[in-house]
C-alpha atoms as a PDB file:
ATOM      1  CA  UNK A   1      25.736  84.132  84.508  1.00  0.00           C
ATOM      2  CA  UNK A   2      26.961  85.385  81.419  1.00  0.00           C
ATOM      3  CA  UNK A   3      23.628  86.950  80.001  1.00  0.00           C
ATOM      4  CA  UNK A   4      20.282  86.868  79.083  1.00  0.00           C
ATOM      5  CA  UNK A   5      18.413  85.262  76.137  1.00  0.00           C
ATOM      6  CA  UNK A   6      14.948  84.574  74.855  1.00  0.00           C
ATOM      7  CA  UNK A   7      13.656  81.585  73.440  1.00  0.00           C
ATOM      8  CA  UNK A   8      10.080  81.568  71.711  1.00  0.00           C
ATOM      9  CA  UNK A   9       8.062  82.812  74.507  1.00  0.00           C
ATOM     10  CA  UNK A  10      10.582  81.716  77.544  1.00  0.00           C
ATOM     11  CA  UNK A  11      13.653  84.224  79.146  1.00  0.00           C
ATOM     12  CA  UNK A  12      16.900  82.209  79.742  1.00  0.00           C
ATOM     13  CA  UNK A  13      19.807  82.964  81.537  1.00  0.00           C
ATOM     14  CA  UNK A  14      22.911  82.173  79.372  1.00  0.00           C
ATOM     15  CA  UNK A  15      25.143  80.565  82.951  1.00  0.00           C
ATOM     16  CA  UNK A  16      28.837  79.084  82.459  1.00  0.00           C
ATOM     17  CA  UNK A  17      30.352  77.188  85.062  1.00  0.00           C
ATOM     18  CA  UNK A  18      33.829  76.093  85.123  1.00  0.00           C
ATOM     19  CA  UNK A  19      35.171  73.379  87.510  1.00  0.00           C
ATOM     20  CA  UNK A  20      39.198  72.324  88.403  1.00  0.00           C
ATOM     21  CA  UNK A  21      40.603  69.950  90.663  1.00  0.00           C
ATOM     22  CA  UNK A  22      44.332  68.968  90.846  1.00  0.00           C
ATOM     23  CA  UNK A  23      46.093  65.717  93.139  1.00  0.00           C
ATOM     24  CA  UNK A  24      43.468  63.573  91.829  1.00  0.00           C
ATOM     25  CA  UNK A  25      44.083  60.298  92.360  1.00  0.00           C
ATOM     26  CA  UNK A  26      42.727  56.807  90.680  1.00  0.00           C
ATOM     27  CA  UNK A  27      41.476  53.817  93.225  1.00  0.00           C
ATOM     28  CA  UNK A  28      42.783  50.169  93.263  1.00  0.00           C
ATOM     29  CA  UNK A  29      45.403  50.893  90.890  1.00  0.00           C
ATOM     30  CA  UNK A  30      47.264  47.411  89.564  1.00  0.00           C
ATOM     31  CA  UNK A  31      50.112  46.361  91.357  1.00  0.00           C
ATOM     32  CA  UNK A  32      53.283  47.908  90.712  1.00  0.00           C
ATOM     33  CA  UNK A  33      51.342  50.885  89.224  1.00  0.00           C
ATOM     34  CA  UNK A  34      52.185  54.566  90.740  1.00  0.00           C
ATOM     35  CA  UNK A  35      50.128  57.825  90.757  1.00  0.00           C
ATOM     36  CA  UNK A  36      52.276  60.542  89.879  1.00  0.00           C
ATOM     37  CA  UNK A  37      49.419  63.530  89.225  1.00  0.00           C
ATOM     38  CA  UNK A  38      46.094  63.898  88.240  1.00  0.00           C
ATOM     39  CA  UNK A  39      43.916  67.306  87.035  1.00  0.00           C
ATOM     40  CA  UNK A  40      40.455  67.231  86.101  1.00  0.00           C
ATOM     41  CA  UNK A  41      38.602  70.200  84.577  1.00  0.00           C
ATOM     42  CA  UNK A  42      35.112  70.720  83.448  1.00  0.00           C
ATOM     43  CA  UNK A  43      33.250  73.382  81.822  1.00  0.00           C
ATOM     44  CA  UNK A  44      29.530  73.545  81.425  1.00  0.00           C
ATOM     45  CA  UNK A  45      27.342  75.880  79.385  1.00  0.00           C
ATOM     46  CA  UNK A  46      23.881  76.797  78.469  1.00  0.00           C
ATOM     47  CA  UNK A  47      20.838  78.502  78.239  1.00  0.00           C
ATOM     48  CA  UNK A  48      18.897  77.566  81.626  1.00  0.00           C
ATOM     49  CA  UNK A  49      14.848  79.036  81.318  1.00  0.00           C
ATOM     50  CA  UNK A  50      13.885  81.232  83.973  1.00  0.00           C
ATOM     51  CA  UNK A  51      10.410  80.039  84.278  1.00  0.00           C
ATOM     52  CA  UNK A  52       7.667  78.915  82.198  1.00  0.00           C
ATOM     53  CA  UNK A  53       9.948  75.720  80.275  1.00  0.00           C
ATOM     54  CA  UNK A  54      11.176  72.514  81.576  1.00  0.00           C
ATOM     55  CA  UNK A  55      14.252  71.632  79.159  1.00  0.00           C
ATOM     56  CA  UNK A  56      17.121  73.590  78.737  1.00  0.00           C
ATOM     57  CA  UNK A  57      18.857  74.633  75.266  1.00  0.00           C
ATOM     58  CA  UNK A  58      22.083  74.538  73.970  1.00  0.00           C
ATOM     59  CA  UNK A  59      23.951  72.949  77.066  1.00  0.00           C
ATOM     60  CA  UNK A  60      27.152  72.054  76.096  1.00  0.00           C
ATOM     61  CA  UNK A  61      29.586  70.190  78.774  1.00  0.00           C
ATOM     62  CA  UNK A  62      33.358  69.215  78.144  1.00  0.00           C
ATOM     63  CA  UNK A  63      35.454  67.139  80.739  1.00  0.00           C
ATOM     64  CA  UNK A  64      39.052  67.339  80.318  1.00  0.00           C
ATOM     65  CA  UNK A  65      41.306  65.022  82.475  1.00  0.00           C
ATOM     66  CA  UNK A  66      44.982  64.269  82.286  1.00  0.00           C
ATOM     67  CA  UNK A  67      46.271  61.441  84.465  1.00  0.00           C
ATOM     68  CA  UNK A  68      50.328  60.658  84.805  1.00  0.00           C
ATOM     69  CA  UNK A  69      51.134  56.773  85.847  1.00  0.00           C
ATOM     70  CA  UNK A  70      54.703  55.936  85.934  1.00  0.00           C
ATOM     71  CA  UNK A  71      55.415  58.967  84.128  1.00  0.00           C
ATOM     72  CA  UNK A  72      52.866  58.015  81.618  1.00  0.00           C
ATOM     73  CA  UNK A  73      50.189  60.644  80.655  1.00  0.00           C
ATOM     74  CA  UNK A  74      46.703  59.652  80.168  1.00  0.00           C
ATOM     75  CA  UNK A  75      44.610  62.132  78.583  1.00  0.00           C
ATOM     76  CA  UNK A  76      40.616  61.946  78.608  1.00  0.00           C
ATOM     77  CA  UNK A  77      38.221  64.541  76.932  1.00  0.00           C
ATOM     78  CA  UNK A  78      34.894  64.207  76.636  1.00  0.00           C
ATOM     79  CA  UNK A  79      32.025  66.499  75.262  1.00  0.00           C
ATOM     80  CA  UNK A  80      28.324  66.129  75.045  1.00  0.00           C
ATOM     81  CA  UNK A  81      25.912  69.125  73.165  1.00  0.00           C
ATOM     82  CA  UNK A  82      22.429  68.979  73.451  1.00  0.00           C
ATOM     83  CA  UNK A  83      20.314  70.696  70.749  1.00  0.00           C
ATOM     84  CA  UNK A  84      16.448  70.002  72.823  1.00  0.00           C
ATOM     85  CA  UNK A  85      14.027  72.242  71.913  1.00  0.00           C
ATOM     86  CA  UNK A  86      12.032  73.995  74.706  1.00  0.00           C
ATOM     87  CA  UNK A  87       8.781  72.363  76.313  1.00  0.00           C
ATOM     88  CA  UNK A  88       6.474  73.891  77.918  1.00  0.00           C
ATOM     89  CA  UNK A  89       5.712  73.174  81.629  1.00  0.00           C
ATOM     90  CA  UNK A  90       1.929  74.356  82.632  1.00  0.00           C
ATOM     91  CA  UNK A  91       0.988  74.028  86.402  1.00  0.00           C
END
């Protein structure tokens, strides 16, 4: 958790999670084709509601991954931002 923030009538917590893994490897590779390395990281962030809303706000979520092939690098990034509004969940 990072901190706190209020939306409308709903508390969030502001949460960041951050994610590595290294010797990642890529299945049924071609022939003739050799792993060398592979890192993967990921970071997420957001405002998660405490209670009282179903949809977060602001999530944002960035993969970065670097793959090396016959000493060939092979670099993947990809990023996805929400801007949802909140709902409101009644039970």
């Amino acid at each position: 958790m990072v901190g706190k923030d209020r939306v409308g009538e709903a508390d969030c917590l502001i949460v960041r999670a951050e994610f590595m893994a290294s010797g990642v490897s890529i299945k049924d590779l071609p022939a003739g084709a050799r792993m060398d390395d592979g890192i993967i990281r990921a970071t997420f962030e957001g405002c998660v509601p405490i209670a009282g809303a179903s949809v977060r706000k602001g999530l944002e979520m960035t993969l970065n991954a670097r793959f090396t092939l016959n000493a060939s690098t092979i670099d993947i990034v990809g990023r996805q931002k929400s801007s949802e509004t909140w709902k409101e969940v009644r039970k």
